[in-house]
N, C-alpha and C. Protein backbone atom coordinates (compact mmCIF):
# COMPACT_ATOMS: atom_id res chain seq x y z
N UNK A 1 9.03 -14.75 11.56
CA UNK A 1 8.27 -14.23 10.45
C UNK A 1 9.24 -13.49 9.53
N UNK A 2 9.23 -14.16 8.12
CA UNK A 2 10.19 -12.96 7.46
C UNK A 2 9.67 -11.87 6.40
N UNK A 3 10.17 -11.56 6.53
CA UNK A 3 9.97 -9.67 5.67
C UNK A 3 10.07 -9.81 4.49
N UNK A 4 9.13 -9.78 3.48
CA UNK A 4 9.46 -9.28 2.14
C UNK A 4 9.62 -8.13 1.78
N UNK A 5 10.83 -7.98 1.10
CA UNK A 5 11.09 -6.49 0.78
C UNK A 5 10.86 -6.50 -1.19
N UNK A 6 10.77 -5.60 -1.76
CA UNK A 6 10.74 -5.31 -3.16
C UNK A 6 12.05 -5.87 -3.56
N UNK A 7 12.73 -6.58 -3.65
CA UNK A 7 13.95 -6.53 -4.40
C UNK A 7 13.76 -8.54 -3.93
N UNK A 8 13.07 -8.79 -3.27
CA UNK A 8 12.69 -10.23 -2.95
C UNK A 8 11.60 -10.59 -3.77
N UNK A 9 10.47 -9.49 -3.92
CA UNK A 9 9.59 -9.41 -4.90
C UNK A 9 10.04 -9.39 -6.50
N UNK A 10 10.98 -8.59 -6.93
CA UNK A 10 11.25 -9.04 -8.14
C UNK A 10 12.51 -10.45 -8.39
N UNK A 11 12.85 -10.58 -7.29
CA UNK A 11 13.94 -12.13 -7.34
C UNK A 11 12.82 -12.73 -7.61
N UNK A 12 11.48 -13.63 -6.99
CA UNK A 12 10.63 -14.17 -6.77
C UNK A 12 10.12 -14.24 -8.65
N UNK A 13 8.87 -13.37 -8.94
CA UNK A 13 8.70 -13.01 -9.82
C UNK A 13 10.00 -13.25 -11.20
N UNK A 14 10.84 -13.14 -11.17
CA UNK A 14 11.85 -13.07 -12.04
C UNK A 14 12.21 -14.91 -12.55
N UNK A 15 12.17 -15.34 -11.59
CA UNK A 15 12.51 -17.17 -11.45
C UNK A 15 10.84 -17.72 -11.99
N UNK A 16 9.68 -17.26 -11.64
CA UNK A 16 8.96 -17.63 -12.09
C UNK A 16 8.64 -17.62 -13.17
N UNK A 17 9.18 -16.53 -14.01
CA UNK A 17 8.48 -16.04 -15.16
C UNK A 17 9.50 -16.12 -16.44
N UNK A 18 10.92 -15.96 -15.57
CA UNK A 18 11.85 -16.40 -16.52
C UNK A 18 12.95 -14.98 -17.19
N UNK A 19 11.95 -13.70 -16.92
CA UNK A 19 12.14 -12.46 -17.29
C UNK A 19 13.35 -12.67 -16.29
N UNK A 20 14.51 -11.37 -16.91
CA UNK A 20 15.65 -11.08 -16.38
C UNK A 20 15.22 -10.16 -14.80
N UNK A 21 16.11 -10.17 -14.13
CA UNK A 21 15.65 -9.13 -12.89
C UNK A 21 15.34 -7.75 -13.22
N UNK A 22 15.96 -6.81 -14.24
CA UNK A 22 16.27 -6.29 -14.73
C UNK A 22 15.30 -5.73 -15.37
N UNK A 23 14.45 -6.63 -15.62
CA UNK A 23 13.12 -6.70 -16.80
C UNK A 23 11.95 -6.48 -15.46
N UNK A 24 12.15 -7.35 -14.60
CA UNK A 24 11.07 -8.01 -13.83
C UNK A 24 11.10 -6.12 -12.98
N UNK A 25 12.48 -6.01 -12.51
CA UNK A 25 12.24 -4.07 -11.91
C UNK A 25 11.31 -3.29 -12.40
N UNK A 26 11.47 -3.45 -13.98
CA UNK A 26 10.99 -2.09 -14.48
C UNK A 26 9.99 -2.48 -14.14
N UNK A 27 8.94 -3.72 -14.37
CA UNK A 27 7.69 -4.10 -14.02
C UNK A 27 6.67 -3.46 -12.92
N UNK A 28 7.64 -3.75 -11.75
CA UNK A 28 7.32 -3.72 -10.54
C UNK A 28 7.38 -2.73 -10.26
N UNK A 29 8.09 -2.08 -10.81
CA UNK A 29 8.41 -0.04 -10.49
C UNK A 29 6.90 0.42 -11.61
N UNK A 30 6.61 0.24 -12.57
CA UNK A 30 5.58 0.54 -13.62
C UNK A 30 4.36 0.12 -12.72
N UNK A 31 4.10 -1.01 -12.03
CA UNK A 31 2.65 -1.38 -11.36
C UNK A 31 2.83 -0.08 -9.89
N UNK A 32 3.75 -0.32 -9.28
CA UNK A 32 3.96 0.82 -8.26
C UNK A 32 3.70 1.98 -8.31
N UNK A 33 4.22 2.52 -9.56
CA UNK A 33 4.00 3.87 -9.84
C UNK A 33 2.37 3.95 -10.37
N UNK A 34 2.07 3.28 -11.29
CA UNK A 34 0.69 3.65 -11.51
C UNK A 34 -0.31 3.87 -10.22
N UNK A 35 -0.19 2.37 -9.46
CA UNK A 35 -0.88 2.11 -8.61
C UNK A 35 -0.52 3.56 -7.49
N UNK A 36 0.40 4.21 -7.13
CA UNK A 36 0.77 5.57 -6.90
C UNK A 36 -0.14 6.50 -7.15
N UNK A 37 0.23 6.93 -9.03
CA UNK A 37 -0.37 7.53 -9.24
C UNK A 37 -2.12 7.60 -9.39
N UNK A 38 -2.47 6.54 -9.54
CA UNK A 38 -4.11 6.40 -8.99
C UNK A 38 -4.60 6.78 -7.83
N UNK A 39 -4.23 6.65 -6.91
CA UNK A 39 -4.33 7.14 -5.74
C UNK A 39 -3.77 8.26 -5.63
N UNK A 40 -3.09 9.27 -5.91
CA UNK A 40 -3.23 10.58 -6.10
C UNK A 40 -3.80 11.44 -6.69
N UNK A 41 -4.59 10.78 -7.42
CA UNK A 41 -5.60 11.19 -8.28
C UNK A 41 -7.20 10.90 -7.64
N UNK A 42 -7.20 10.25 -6.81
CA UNK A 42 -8.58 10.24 -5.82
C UNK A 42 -8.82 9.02 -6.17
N UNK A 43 -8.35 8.03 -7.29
CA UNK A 43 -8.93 6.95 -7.46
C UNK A 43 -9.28 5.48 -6.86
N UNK A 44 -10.24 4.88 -7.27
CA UNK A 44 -9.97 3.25 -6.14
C UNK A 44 -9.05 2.14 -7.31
N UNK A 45 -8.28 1.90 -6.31
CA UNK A 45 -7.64 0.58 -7.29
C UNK A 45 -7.64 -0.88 -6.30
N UNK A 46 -8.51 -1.94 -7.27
CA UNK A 46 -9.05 -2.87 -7.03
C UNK A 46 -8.88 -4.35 -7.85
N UNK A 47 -7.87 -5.10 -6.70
CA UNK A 47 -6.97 -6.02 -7.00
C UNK A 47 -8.00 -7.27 -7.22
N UNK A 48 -8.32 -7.92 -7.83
CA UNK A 48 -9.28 -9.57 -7.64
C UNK A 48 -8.62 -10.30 -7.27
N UNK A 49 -8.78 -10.88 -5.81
CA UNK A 49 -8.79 -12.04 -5.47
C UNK A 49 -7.61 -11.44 -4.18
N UNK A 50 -6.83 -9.80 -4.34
CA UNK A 50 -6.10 -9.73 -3.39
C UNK A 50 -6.50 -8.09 -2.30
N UNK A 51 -6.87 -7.60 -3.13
CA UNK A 51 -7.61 -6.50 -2.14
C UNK A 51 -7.57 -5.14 -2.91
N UNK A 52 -8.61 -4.37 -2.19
CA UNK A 52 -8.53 -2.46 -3.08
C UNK A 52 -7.55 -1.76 -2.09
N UNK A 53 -7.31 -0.80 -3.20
CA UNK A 53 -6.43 0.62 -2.37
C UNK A 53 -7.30 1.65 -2.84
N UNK A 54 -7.42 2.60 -1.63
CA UNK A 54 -8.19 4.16 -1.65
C UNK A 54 -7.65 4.86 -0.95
N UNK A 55 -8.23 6.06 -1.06
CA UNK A 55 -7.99 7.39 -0.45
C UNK A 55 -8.94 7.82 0.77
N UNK A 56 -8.39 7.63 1.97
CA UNK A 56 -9.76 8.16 2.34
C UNK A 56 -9.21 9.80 3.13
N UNK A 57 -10.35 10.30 3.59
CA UNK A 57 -9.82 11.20 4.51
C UNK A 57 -10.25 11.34 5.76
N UNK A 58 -9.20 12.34 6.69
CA UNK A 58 -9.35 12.29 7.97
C UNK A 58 -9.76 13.48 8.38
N UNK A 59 -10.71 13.86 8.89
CA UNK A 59 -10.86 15.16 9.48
C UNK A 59 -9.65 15.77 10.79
N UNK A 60 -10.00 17.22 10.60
CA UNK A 60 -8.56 17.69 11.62
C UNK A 60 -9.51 17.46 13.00
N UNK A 61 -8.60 17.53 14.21
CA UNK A 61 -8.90 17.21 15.36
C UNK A 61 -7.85 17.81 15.93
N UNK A 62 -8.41 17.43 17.69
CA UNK A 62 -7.38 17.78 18.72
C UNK A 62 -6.63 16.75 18.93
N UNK A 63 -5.20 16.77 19.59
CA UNK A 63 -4.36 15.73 19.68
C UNK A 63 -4.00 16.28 21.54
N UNK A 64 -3.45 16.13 22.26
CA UNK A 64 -2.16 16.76 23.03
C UNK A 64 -0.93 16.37 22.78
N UNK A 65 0.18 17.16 23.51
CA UNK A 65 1.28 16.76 22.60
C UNK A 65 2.15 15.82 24.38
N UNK A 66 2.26 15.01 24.27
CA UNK A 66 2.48 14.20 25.58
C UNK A 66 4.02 14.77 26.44
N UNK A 67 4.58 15.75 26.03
CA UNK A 67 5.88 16.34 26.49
C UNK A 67 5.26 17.36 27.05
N UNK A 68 4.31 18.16 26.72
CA UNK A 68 3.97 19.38 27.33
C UNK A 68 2.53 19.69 28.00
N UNK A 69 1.94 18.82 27.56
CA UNK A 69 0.54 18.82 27.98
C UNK A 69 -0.11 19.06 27.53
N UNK A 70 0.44 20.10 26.23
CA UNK A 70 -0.85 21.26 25.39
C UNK A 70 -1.65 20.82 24.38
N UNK A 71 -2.99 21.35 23.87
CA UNK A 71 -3.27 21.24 23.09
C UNK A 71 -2.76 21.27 21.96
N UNK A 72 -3.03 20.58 20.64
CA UNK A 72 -2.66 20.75 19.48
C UNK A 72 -3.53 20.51 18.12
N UNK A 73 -3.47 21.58 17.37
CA UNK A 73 -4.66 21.24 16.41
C UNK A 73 -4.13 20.44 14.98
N UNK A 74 -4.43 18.78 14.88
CA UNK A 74 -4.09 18.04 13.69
C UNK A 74 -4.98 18.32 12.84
N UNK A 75 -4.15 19.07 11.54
CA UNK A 75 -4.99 19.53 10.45
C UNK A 75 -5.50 17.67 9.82
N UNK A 76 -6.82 18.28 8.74
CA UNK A 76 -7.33 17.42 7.96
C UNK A 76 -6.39 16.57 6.84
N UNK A 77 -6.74 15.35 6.65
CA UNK A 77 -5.36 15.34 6.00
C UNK A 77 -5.79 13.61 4.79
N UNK A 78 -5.14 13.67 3.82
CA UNK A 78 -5.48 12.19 3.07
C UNK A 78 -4.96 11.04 3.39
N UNK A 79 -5.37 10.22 3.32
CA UNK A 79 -4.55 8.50 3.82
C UNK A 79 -4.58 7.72 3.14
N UNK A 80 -3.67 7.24 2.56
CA UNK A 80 -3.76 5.51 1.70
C UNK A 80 -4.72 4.61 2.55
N UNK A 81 -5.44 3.54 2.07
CA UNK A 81 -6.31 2.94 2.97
C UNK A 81 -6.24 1.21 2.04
N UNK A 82 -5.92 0.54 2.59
CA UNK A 82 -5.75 -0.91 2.27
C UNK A 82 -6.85 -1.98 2.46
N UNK A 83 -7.98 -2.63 1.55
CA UNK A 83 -8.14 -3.70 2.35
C UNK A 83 -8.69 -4.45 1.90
N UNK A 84 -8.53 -5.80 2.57
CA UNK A 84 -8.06 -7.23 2.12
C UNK A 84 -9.28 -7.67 1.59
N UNK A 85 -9.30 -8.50 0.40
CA UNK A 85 -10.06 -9.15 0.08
C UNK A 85 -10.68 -10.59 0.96
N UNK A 86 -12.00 -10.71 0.33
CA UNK A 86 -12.18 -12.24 1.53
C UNK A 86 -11.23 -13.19 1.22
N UNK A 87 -10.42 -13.23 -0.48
CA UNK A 87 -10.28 -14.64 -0.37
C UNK A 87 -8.18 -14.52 0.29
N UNK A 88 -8.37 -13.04 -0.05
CA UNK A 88 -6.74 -12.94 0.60
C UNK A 88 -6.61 -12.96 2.39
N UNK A 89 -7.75 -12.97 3.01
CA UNK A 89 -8.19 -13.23 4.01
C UNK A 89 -8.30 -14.61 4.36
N UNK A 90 -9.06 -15.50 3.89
CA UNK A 90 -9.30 -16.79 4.10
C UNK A 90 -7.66 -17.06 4.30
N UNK A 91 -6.93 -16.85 2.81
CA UNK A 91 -5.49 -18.09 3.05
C UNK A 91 -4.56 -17.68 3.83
N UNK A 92 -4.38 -16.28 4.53
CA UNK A 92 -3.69 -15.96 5.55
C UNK A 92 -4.20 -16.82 6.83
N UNK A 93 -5.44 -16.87 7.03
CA UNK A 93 -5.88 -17.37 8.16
C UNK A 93 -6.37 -19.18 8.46
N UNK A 94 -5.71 -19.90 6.62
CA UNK A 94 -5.66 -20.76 6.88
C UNK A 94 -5.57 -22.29 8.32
């Protein structure tokens, strides 16, 4: 299975579109960052045809800590939350 990393993402993108790599970065850094900053802002961002990103949250709880045995109290805390659309679903599971 291989790994896409961001810098495969704008090679990719860049050959398709014709834009310089250069061009195709700032792009990809501009959708990143927004998509960032939306979600720090509490917002839902909602891809068609590939999936939403949200915020959700976690309430604090007990954990133990497995070296010592003890209790430990995990404060409340925010989470990026990902998820897939049906149809980005279907073609993975082609």
């Amino acid at each position: 299975m291989k790994e896409m990393t961001k810098a495969d993402l704008v090679e990719e993108i860049s050959k398709d579109t014709g834009l310089s790599k250069k061009d195709t970065n700032i792009v990809v850094n501009l959708i990143i960052d927004n998509l960032i900053k939306a979600l720090a802002e509490g917002d839902k961002v909602e891809l068609r045809g590939f999936g939403s990103f949200k915020v959700k949250s976690r309430k604090s709880r007990k954990a133990r800590n497995p070296r010592t045995g003890s209790s430990v109290e995990v404060p409340a805390k925010l989470v990026p939350y990902f998820k897939a659309s049906n149809e980005l679903k279907a073609l993975v599971n082609k």
